[in-house]
C-alpha atoms as a PDB file:
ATOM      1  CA  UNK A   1     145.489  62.238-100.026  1.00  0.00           C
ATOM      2  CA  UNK A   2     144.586  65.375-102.465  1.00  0.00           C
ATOM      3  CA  UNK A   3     147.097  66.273-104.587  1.00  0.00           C
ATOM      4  CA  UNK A   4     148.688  69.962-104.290  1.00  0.00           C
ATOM      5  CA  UNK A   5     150.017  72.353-106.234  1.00  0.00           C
ATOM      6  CA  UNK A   6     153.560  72.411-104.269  1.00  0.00           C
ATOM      7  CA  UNK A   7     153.606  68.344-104.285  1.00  0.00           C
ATOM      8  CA  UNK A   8     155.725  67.018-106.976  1.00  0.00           C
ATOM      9  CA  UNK A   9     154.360  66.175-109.622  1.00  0.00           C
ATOM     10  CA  UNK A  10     152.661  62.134-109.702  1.00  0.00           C
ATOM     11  CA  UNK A  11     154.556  59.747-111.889  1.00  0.00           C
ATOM     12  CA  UNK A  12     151.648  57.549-112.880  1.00  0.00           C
ATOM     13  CA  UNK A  13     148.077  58.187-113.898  1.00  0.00           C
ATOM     14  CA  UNK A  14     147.185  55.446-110.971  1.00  0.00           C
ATOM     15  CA  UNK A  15     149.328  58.516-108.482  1.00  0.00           C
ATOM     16  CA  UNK A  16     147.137  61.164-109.874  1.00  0.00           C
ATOM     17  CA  UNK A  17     143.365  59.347-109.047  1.00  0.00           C
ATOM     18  CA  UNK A  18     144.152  56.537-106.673  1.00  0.00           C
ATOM     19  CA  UNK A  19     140.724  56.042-106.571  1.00  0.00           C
ATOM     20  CA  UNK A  20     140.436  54.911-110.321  1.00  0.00           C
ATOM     21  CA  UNK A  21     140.629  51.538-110.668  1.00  0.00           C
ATOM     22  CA  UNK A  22     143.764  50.052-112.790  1.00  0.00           C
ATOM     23  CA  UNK A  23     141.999  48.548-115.300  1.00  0.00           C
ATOM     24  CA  UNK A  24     139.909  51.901-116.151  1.00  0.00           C
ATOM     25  CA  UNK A  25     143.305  53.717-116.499  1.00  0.00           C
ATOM     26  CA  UNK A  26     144.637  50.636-118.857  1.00  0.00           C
ATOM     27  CA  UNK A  27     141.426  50.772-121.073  1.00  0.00           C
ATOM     28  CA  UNK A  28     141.858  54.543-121.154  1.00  0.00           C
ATOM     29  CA  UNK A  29     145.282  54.417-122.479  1.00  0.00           C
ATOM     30  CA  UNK A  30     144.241  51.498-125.252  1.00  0.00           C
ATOM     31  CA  UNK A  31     140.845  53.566-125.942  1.00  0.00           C
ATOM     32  CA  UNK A  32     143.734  56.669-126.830  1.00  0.00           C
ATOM     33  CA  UNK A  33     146.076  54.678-128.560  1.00  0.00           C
ATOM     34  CA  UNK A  34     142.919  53.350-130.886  1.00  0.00           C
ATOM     35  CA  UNK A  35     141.878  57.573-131.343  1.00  0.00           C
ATOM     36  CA  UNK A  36     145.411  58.027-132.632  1.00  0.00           C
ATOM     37  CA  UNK A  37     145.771  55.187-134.566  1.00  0.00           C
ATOM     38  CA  UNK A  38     142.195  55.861-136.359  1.00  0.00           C
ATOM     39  CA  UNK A  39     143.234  59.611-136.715  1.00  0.00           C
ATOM     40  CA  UNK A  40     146.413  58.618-138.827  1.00  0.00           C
ATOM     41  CA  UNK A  41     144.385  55.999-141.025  1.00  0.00           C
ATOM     42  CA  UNK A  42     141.910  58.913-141.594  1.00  0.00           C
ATOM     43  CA  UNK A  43     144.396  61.055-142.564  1.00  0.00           C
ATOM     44  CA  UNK A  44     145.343  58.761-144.812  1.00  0.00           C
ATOM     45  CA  UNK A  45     142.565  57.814-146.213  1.00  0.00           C
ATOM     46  CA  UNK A  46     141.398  61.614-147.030  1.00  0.00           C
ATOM     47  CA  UNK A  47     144.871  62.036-149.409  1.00  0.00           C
ATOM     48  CA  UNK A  48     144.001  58.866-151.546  1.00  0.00           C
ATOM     49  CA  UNK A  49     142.429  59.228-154.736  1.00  0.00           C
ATOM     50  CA  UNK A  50     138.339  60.245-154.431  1.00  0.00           C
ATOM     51  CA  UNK A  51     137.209  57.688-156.269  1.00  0.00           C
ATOM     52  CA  UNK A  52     138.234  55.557-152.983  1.00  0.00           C
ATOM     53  CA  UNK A  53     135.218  56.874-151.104  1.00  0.00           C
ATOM     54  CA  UNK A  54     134.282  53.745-149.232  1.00  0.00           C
ATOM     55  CA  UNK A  55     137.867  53.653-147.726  1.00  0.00           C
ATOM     56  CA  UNK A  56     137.666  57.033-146.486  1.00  0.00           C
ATOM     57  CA  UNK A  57     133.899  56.621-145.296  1.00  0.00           C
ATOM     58  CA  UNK A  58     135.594  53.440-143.256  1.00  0.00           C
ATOM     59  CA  UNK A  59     138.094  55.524-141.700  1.00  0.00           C
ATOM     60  CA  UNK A  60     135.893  58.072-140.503  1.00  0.00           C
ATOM     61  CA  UNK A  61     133.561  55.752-139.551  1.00  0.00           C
ATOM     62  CA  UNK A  62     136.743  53.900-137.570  1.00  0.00           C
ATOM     63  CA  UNK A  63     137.434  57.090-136.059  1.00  0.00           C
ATOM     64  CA  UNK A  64     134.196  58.156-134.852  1.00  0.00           C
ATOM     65  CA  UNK A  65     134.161  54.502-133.205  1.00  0.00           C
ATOM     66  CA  UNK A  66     137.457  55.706-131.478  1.00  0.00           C
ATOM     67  CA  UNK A  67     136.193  58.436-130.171  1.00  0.00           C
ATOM     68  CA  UNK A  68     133.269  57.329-128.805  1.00  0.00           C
ATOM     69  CA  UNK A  69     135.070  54.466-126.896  1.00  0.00           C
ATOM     70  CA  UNK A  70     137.194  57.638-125.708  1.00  0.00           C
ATOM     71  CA  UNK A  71     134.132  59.358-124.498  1.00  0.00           C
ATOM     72  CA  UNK A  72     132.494  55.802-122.661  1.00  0.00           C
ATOM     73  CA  UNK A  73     135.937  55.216-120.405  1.00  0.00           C
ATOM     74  CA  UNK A  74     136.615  58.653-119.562  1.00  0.00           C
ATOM     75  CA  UNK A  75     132.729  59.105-118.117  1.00  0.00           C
ATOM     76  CA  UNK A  76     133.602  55.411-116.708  1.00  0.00           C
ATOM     77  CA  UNK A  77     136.329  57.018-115.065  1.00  0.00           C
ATOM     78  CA  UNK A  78     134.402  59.840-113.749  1.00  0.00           C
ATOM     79  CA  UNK A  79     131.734  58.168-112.217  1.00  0.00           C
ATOM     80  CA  UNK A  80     134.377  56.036-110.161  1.00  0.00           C
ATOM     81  CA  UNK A  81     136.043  59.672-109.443  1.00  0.00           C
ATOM     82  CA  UNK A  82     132.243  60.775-108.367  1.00  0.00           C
ATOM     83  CA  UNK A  83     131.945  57.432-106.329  1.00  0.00           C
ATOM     84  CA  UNK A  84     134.912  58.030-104.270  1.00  0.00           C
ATOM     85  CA  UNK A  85     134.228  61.828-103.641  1.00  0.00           C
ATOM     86  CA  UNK A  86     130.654  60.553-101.701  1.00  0.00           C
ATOM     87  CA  UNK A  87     132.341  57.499-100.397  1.00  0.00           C
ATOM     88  CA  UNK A  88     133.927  59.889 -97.273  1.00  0.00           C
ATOM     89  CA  UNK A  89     130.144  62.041 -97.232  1.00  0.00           C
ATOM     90  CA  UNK A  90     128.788  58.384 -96.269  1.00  0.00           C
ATOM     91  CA  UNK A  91     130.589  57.131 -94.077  1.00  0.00           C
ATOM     92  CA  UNK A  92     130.560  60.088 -91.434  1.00  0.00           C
END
């Protein structure tokens, strides 16, 4: 059932897009907790001394990794949201 605007708000991601499986969500939520962490190392890494550049290239290069696992669940994610959109369209 679509959410709308007057329904109370969902209380899990899995309420929001039923049709996302679990484990997408879960991998999500690690992939995010991985951006955060790398963000913080970065952040880090840029105040040490700069004659530490290969610790700062690591971190950015950590962080870029982040994202990019960000980036591959989250269009995992909405291809199963495009899946179940035509899943209705097919069966009629």
């Amino acid at each position: 059932m679509p959410y709308h605007p007057s329904d109370p708000p969902p209380h899990t991601a899995k309420d929001a897009i039923p049709h996302v499986p679990e484990q997408l969500l879960e991998e999500l939520h690690a992939a995010n907790e991985e951006l955060g962490h790398a963000g913080r190392h970065r952040e880090r890494m840029m105040d040490a001394p700069l004659a530490e550049e290969t610790p700062r290239d690591d971190a950015i290069q950590k962080l870029r990794e982040a994202e990019k696992h960000v980036e591959d669940v989250t269009e995992k994610i909405n291809q199963a949201l495009h899946q179940a959109d035509e899943s209705p369209a097919q069966s009629e």
